[in-house]
Protein backbone atom coordinates (compact mmCIF):
# COMPACT_ATOMS: atom_id res chain seq x y z
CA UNK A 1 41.67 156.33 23.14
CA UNK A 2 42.23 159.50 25.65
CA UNK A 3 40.33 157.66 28.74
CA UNK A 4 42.41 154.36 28.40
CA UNK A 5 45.31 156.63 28.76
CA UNK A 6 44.79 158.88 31.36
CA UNK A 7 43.19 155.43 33.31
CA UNK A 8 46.53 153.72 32.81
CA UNK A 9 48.74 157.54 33.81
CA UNK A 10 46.54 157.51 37.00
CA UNK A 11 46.81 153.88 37.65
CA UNK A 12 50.83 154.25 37.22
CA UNK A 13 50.81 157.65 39.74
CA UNK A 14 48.81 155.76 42.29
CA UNK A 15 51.44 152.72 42.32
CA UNK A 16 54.19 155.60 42.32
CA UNK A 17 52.55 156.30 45.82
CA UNK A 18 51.96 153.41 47.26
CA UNK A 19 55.80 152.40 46.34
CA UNK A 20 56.76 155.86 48.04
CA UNK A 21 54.50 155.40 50.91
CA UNK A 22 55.66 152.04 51.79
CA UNK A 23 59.33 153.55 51.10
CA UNK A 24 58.46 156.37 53.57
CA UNK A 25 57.27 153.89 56.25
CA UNK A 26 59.61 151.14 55.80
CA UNK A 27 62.55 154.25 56.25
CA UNK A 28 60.70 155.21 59.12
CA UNK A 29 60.29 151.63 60.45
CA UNK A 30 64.32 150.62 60.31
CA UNK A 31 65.35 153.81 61.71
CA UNK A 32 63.04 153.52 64.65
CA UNK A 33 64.92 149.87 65.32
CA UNK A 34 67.99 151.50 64.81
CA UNK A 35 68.73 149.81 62.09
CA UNK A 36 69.97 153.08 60.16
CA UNK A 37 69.83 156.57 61.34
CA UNK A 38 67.89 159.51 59.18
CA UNK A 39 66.80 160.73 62.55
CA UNK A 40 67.55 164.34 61.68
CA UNK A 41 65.53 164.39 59.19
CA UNK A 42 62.22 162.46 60.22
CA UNK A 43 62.13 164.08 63.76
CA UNK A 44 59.19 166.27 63.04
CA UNK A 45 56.71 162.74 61.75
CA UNK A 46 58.17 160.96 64.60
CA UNK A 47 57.04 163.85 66.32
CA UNK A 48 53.45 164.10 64.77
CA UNK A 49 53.47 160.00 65.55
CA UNK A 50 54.19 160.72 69.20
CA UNK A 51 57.15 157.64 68.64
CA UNK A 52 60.43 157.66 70.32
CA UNK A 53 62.76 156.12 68.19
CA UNK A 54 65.79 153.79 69.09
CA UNK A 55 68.64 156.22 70.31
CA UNK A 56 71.73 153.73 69.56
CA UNK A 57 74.19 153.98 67.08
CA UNK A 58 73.34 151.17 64.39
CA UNK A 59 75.67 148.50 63.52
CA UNK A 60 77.89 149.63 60.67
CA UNK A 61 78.73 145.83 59.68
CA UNK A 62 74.74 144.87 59.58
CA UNK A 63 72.35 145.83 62.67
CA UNK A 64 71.52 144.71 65.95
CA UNK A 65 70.36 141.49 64.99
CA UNK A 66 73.68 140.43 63.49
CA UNK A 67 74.70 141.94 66.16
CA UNK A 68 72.75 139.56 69.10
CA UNK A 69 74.06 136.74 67.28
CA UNK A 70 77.74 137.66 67.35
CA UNK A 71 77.08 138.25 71.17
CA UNK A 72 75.59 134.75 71.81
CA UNK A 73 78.59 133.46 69.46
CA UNK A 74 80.58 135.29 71.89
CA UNK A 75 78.95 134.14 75.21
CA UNK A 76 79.00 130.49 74.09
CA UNK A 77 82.97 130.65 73.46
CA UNK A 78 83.60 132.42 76.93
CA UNK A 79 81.38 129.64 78.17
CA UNK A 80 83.56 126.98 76.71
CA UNK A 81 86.33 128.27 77.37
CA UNK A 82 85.74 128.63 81.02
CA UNK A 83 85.08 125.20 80.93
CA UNK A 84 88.02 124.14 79.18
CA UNK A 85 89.90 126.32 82.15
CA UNK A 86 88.00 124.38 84.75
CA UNK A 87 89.37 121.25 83.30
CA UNK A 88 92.74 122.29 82.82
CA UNK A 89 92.97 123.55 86.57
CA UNK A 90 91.54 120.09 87.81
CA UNK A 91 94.43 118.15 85.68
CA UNK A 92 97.05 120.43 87.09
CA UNK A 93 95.74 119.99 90.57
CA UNK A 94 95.77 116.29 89.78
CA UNK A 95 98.92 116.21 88.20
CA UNK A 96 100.32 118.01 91.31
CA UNK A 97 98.45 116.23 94.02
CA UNK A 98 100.15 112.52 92.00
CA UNK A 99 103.87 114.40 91.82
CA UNK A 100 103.11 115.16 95.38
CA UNK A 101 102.64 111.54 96.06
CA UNK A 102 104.88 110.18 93.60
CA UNK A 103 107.57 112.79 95.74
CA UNK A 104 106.25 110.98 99.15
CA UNK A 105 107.01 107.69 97.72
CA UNK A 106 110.42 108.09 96.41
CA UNK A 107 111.10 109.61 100.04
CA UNK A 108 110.00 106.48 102.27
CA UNK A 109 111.34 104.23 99.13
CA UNK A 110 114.32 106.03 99.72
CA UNK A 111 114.33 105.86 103.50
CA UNK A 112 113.90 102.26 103.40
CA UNK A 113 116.73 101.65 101.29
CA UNK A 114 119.14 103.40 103.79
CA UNK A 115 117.63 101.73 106.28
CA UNK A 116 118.41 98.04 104.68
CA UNK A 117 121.75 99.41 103.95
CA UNK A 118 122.02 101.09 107.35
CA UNK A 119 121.16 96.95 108.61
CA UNK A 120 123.52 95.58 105.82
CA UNK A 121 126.00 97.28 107.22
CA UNK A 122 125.66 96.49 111.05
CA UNK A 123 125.04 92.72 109.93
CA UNK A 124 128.43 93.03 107.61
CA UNK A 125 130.02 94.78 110.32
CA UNK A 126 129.25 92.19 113.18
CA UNK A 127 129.71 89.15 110.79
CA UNK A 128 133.15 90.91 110.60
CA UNK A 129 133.64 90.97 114.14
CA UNK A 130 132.56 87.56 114.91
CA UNK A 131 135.13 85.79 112.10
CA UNK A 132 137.66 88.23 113.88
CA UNK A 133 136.68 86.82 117.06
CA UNK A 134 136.35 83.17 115.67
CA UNK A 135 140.03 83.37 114.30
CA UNK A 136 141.00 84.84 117.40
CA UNK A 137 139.36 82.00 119.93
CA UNK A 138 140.79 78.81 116.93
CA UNK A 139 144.37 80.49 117.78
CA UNK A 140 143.73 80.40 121.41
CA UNK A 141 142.38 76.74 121.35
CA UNK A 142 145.59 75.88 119.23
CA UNK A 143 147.72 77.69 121.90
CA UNK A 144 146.18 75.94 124.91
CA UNK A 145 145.79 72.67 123.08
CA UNK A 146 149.54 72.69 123.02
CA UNK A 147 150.04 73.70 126.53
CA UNK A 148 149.81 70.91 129.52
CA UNK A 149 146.72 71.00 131.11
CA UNK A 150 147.15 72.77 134.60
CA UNK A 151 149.14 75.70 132.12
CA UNK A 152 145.91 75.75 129.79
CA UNK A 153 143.41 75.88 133.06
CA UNK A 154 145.59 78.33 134.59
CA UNK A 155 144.90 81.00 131.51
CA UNK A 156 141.58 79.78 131.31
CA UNK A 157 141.03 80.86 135.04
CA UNK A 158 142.11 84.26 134.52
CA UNK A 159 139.53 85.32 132.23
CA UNK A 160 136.20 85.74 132.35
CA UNK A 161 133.28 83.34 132.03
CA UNK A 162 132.08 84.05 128.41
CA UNK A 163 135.33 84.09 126.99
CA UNK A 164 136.12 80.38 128.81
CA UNK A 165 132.34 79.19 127.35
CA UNK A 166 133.72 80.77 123.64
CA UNK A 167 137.18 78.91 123.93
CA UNK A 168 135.39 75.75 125.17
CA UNK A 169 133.04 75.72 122.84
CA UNK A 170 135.34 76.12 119.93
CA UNK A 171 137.86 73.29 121.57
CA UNK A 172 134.77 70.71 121.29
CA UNK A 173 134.13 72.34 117.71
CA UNK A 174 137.65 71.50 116.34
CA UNK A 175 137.87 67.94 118.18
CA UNK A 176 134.78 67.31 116.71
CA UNK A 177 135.84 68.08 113.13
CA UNK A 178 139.35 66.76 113.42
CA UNK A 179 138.04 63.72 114.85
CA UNK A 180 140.02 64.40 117.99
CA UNK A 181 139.42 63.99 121.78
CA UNK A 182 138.19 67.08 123.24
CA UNK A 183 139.82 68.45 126.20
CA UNK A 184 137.03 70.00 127.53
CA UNK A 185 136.38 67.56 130.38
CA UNK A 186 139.92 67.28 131.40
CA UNK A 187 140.07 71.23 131.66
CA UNK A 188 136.63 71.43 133.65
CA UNK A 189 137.90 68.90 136.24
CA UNK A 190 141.58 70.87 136.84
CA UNK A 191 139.41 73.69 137.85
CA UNK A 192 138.33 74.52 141.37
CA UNK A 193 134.35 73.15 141.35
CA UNK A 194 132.49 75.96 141.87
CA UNK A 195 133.84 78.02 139.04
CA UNK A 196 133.42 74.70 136.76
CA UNK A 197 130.13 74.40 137.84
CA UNK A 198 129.14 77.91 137.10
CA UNK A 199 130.79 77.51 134.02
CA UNK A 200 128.73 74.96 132.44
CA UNK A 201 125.49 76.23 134.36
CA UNK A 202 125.98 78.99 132.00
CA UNK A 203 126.70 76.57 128.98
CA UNK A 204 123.49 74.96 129.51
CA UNK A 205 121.66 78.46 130.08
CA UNK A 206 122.95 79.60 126.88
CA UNK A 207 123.67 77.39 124.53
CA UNK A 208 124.88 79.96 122.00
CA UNK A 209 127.28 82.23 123.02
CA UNK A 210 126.16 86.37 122.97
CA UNK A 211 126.80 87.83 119.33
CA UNK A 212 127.88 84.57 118.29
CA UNK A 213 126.34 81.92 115.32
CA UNK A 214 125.41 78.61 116.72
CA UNK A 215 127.87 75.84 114.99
């Protein structure tokens, strides 16, 4: 009965040991990665080893490999968020480069509307001034129409040649719509013949008078 026991005593001493041993090296192992730090106390086997063991502080929260993984976790982020950046920078620079253009087109829109206006308004403004002058020349035509003939050709003589073309013009106009005779001829033949024949050489060069609608 003694041998089995002191068989099984050894057996258990020897696992003791080997448990130990592999306690001792695996200590020795992790501290040489850094992993934890007992480097006060196993400087003399590192020594014997001829080792030189990781000098870092370990990771309190769980060693370097936990670590290398945050870092990467890290890296990637950064990465993506420089890339979201880059995007955001392009949109603003498009967004800037269409309210730049937008801007542009509002200005010529704008331009051209005061110009129309601008062209309105001349067009208003000479419309204006030909129904002045149109009222004015009926009220002459009237005036002469009531006049004899040599009075009518003597006021016709004293002005100028476009106003005598307007007043003629408009004399033919009204006979024409009151179904009248038109003085016209009788007023060209009173007058000496040169200035009646420059007069209606300048009828016949411009049928229209300047600034004036056809009728």
């Amino acid at each position: 009965m003694a041998r089995p026991i002191v068989g099984t005593i050894l057996q258990s001493l020897l696992l003791l040991f080997l448990i130990a041993l592999l306690s001792l090296g695996g200590i020795v192992w992790f501290d040489y990665l850094g992993v934890i730090n007992v480097k006060p106390y196993l400087a003399p086997i590192y020594r014997l080893m001829g080792l030189a063991p990781q000098t870092g502080v370990p990771s309190p929260a769980g060693g370097p490999f936990i670590s290398d993984l945050d870092d990467d976790r890290f890296a990637k982020r950064l990465e993506a968020l420089t890339v979201r950046t880059s995007e955001l920078d392009k949109r603003e620079a498009d967004l800037t480069q269409a309210v730049s253009q937008n801007e542009q087109f509002a200005k010529e829109l704008e331009e051209r509307q005061n110009s129309l206006a601008e062209r309105e308004k001349t067009f208003k403004n000479i419309q204006e001034m030909y129904d002045n002058r149109n009222v004015n020349i009926e009220s002459i035509v009237q005036n002469l129409s009531g006049m004899t003939p040599q009075n009518a050709v003597a006021i016709l003589l004293a002005s100028d040649d476009q106003n005598v073309i307007d007043i003629l013009r408009k004399t033919e106009e009204m006979a024409r719509t009151g179904n009248t005779s038109s003085m016209v001829a009788y007023w060209l033949s009173l007058m000496p013949p040169e200035r009646a024949a420059q007069i209606q050489r300048k009828m016949l060069e411009k049928p229209t008078a300047m600034g004036m609608p056809g009728g």
